[in-house]
N, C-alpha and C. Protein backbone atom coordinates (compact mmCIF):
# COMPACT_ATOMS: atom_id res chain seq x y z
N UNK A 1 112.56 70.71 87.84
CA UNK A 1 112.70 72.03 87.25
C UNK A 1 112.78 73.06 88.36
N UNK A 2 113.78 74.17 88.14
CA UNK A 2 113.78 75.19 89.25
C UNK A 2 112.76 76.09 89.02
N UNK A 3 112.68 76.88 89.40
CA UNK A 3 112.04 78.01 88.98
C UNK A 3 112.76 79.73 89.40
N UNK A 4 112.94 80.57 88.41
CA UNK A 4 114.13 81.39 89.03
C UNK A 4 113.19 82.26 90.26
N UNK A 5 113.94 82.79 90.97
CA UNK A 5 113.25 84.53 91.49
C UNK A 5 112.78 84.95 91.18
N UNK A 6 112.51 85.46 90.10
CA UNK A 6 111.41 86.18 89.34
C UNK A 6 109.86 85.69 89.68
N UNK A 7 110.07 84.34 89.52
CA UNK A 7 109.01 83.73 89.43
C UNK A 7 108.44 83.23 90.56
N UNK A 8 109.30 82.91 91.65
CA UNK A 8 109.16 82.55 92.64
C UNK A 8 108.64 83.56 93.87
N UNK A 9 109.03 84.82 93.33
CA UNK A 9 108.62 86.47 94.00
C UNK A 9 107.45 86.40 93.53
N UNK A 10 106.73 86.44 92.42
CA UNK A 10 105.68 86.45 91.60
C UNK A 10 104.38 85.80 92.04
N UNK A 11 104.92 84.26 92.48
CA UNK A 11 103.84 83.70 92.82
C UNK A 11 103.72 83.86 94.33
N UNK A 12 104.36 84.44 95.03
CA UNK A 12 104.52 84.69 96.55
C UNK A 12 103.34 85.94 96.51
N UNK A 13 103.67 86.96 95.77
CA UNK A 13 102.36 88.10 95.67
C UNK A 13 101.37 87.77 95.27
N UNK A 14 101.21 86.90 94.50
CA UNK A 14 100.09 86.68 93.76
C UNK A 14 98.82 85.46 94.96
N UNK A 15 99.77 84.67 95.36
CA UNK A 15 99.33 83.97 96.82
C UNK A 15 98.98 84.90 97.62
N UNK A 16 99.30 85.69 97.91
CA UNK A 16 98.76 86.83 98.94
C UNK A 16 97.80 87.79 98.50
N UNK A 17 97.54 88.17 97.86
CA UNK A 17 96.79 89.04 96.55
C UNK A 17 95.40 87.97 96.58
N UNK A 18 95.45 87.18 96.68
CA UNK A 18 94.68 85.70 96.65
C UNK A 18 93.64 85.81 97.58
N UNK A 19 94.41 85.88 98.67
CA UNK A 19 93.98 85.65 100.14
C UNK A 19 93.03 86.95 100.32
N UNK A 20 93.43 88.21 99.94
CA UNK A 20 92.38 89.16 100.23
C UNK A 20 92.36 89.52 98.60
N UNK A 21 91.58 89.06 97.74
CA UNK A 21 91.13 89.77 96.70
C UNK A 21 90.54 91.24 96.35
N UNK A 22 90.23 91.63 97.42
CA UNK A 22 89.71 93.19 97.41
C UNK A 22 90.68 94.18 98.14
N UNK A 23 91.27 93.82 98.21
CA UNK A 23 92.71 94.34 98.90
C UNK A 23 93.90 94.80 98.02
N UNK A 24 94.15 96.08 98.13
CA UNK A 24 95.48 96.67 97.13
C UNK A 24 96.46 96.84 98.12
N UNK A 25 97.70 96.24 97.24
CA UNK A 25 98.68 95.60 98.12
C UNK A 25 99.48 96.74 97.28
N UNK A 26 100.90 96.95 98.36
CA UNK A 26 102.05 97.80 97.95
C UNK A 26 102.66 96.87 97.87
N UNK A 27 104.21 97.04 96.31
CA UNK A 27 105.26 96.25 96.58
C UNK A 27 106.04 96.46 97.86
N UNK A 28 106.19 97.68 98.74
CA UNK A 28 106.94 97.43 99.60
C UNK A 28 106.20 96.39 100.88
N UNK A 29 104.99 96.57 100.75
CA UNK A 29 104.45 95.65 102.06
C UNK A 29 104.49 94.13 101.96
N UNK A 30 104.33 93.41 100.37
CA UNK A 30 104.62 92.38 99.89
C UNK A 30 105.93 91.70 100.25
N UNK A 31 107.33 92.71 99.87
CA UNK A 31 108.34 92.76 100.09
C UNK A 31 109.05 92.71 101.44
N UNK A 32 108.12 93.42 102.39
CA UNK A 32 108.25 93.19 103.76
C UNK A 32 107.96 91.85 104.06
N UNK A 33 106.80 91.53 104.27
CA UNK A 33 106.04 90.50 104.88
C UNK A 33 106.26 88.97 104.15
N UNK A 34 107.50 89.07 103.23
CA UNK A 34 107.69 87.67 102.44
C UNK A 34 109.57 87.88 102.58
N UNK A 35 110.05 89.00 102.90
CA UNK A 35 111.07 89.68 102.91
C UNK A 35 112.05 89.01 101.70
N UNK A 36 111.75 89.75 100.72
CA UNK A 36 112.40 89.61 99.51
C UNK A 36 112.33 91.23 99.16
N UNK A 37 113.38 91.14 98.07
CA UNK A 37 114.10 92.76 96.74
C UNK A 37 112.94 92.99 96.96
N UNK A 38 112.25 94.04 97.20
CA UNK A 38 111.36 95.40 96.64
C UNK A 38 111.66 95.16 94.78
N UNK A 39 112.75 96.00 94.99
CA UNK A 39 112.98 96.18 93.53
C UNK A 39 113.07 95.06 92.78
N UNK A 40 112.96 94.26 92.86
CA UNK A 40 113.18 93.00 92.33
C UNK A 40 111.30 92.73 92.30
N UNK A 41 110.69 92.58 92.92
CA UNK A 41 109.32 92.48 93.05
C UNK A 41 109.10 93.52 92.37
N UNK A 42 109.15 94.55 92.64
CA UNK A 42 108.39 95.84 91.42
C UNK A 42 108.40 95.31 89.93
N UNK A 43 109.66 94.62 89.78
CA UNK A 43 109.67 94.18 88.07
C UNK A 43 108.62 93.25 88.07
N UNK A 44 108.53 92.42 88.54
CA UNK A 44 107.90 91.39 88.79
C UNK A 44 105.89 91.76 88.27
N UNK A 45 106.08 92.86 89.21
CA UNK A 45 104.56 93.39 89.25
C UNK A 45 104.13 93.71 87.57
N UNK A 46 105.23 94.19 87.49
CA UNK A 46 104.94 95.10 85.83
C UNK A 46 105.17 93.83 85.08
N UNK A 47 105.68 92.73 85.07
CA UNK A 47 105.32 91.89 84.18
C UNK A 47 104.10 90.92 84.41
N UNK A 48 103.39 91.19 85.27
CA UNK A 48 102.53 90.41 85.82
C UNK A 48 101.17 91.33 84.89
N UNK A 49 101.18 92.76 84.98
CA UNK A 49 100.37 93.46 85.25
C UNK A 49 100.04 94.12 83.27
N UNK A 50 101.54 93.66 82.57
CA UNK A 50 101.58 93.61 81.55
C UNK A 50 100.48 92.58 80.80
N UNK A 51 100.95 91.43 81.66
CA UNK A 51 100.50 90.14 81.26
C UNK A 51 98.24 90.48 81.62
N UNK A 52 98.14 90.98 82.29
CA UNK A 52 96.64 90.83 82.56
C UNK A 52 96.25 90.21 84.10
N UNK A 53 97.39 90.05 84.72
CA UNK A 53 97.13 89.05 85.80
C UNK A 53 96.99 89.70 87.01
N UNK A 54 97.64 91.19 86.88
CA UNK A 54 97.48 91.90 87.87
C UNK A 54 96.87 93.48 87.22
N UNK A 55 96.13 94.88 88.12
CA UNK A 55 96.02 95.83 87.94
C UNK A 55 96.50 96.58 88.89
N UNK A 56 97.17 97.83 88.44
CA UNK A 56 98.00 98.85 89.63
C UNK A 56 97.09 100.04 89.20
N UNK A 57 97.33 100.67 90.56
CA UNK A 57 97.24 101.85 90.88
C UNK A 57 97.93 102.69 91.34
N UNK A 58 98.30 103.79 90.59
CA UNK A 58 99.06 104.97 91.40
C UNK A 58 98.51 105.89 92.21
N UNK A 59 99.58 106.71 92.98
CA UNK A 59 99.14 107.52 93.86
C UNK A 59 98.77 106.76 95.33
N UNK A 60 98.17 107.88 95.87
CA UNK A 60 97.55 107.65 97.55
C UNK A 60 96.98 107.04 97.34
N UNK A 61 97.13 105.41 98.11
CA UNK A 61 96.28 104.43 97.86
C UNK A 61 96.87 103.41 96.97
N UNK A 62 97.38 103.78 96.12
CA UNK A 62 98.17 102.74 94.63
C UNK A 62 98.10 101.61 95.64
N UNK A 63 98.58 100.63 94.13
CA UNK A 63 99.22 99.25 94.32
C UNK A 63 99.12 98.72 93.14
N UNK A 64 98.75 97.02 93.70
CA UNK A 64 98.16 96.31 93.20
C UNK A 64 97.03 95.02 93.61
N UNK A 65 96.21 94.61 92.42
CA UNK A 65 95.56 93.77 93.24
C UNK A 65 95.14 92.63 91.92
N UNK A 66 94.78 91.66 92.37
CA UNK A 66 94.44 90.46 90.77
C UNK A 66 93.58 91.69 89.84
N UNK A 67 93.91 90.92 88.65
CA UNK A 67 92.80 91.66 87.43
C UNK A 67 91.95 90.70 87.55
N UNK A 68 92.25 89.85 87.40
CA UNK A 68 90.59 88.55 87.58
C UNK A 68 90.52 87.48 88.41
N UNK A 69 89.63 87.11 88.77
CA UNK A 69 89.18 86.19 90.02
C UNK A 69 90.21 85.52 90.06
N UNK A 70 90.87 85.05 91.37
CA UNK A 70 91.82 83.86 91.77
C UNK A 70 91.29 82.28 90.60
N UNK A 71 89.85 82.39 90.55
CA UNK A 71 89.59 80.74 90.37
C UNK A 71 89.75 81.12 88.72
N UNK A 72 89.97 81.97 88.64
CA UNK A 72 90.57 81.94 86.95
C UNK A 72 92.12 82.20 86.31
N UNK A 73 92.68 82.02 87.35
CA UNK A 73 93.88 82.13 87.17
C UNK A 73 95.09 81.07 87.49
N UNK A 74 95.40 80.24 86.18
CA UNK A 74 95.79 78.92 87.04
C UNK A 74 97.82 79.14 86.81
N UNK A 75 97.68 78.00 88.25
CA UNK A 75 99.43 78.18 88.23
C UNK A 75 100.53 77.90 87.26
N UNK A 76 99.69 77.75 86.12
CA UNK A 76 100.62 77.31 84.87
C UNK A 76 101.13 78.53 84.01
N UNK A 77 99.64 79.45 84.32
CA UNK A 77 99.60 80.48 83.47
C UNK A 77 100.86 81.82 84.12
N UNK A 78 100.84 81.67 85.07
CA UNK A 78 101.47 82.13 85.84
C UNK A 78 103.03 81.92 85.66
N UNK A 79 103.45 80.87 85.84
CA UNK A 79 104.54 80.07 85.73
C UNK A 79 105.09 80.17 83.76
N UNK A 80 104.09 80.18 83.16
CA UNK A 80 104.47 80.62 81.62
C UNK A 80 105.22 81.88 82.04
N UNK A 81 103.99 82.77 82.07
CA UNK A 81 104.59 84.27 81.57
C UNK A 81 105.96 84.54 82.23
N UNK A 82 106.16 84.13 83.49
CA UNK A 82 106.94 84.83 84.53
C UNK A 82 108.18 83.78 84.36
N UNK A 83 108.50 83.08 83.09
CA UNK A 83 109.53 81.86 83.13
C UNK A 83 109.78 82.08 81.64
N UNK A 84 109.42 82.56 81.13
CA UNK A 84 108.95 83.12 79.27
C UNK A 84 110.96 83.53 78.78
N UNK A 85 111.26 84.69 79.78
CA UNK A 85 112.62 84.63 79.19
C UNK A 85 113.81 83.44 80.24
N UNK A 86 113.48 82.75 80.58
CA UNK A 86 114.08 81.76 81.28
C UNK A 86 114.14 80.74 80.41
N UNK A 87 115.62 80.19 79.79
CA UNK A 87 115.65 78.69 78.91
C UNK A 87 116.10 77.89 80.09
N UNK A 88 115.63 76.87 79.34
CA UNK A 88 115.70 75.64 80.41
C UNK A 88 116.87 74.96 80.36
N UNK A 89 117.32 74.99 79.24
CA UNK A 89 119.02 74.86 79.05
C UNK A 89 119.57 75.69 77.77
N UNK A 90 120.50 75.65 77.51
CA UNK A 90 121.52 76.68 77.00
C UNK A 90 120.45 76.38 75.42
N UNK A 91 120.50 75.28 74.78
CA UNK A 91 119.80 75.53 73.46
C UNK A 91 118.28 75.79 73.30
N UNK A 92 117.81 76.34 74.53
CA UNK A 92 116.65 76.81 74.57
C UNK A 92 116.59 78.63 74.60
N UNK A 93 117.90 79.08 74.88
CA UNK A 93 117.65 80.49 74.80
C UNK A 93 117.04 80.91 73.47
N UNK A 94 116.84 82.05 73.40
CA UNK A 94 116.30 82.89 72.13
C UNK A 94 117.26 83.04 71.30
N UNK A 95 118.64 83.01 71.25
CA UNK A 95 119.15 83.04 70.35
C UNK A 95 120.09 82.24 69.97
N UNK A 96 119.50 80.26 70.65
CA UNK A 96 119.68 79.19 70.05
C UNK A 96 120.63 78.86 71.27
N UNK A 97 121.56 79.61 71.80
CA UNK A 97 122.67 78.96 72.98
C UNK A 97 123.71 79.06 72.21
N UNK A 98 124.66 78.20 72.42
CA UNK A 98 126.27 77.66 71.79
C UNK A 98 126.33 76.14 72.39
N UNK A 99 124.99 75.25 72.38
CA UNK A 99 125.57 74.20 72.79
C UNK A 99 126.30 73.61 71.62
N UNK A 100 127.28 72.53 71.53
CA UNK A 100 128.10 72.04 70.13
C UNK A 100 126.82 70.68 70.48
N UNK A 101 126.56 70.34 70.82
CA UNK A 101 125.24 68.91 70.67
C UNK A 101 123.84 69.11 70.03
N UNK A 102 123.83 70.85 70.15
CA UNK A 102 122.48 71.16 68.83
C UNK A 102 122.45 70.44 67.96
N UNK A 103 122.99 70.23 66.84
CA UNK A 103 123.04 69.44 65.14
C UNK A 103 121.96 68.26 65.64
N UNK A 104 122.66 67.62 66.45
CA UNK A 104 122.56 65.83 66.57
C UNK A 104 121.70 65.55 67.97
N UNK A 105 121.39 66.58 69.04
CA UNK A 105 120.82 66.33 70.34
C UNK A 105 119.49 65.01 70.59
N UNK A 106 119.80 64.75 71.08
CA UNK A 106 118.32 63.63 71.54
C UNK A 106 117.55 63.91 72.67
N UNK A 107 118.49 64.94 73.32
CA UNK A 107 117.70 65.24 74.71
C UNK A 107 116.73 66.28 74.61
N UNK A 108 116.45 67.88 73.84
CA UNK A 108 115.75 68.65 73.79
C UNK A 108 114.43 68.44 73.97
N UNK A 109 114.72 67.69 72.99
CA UNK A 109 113.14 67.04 72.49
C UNK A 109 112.22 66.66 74.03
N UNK A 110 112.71 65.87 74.68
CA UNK A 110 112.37 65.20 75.70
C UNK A 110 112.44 66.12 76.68
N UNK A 111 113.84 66.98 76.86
CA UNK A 111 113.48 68.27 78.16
C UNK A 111 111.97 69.08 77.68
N UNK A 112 111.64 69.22 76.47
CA UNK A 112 110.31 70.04 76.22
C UNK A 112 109.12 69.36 76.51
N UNK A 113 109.28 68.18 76.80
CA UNK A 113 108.37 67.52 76.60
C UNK A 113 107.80 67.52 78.20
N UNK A 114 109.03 67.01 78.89
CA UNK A 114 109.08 67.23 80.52
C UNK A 114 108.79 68.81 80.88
N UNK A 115 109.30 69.49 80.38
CA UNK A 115 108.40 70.94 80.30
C UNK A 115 107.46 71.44 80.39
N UNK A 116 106.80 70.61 79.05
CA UNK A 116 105.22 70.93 78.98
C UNK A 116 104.15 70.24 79.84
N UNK A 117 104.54 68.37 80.17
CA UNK A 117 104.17 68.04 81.12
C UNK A 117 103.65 68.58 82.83
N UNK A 118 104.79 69.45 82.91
CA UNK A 118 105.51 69.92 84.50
C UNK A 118 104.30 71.47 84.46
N UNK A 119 104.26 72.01 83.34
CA UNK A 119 103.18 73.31 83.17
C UNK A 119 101.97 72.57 82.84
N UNK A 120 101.89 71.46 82.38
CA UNK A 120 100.38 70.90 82.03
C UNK A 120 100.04 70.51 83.71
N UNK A 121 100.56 70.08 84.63
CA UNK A 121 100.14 69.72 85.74
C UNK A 121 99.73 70.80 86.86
N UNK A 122 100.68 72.28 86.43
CA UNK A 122 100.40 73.39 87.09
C UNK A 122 99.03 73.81 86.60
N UNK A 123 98.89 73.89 85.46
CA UNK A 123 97.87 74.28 84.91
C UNK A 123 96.05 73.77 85.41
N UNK A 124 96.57 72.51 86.02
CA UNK A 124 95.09 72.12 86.57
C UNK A 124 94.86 72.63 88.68
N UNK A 125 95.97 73.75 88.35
CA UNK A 125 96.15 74.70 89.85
C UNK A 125 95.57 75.74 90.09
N UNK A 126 94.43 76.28 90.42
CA UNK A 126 94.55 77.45 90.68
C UNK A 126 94.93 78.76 91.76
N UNK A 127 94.84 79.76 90.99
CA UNK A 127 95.83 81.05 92.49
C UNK A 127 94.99 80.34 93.83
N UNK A 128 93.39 79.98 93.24
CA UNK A 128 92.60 80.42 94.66
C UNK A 128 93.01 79.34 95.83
N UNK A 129 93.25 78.13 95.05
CA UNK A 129 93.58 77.00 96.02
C UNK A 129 95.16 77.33 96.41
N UNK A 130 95.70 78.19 96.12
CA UNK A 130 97.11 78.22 96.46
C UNK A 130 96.91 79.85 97.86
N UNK A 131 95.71 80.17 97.85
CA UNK A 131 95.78 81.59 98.19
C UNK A 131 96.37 81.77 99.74
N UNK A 132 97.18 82.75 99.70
CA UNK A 132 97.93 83.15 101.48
C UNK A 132 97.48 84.28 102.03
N UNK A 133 96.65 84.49 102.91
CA UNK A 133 96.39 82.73 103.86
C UNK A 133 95.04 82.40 103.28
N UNK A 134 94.85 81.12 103.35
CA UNK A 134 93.63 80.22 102.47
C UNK A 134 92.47 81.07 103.18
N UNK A 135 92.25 81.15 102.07
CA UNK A 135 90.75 81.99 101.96
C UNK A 135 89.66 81.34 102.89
N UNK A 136 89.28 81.95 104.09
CA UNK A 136 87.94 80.92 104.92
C UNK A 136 86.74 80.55 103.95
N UNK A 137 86.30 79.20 104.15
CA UNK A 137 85.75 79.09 103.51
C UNK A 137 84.16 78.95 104.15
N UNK A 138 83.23 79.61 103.18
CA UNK A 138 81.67 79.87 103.33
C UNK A 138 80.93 78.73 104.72
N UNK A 139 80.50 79.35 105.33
CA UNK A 139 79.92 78.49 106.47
C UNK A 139 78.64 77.73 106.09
């Protein structure tokens, strides 16, 4: 399974966001230091931030930073929201596709299945073990 840009920007901030949890990050510094779209990451933020996964701040100082602890936030959940309007093939869009093998398909069934598998395995991930750069750990 790919995973588009969106998502792949997403979990790049969110890995870093990780690493210093008390730390409010700008999209442009994110955007620098991973060098990917700004603007492309700004969307990113607001669907993240929609979702609960992140909190912003405006003004002097703004950003963003996790809404809740790294160790509660696992890479599945992540990978849902930020893959949500992404079909996995044409008869998975929202408004069914135009494949002509809909009626009679044998494969759907089984791409969902490999789907849910592929997010059931993210799901036992969390941000914190993914965090950039890995969080030192307690002496």
């Amino acid at each position: 399974m790919r995973l588009t840009s969106f998502t792949d920007y997403g979990l790049r901030a969110l890995m870093r966001a990780a690493g210093d949890p008390e730390r409010v990050y700008t999209t442009d510094a994110i955007a620098r230091e991973f060098r990917i779209s700004r603007n492309h990451l700004t969307k990113v933020i607001r669907e993240l931030a929609a979702s609960g996964i992140v909190a912003t701040q405006r003004g002097t100082g703004g950003g963003f930073r996790l809404a809740r602890p790294a160790e509660d936030i696992t890479i599945g959940e992540i990978v849902r929201r930020l893959e949500a309007h992404a079909a996995l093939v044409e008869c998975y869009r929202a408004d069914g596709g135009e494949c002509v093998l809909t009626p009679a398909c044998r494969l759907k069934r089984r791409l969902g299945a490999a789907r849910e598998a592929f997010l059931s395995e993210l799901d036992r991930t969390t941000l914190a073990e993914c965090a950039w750069p890995r969080a030192k750990a307690a002496a």
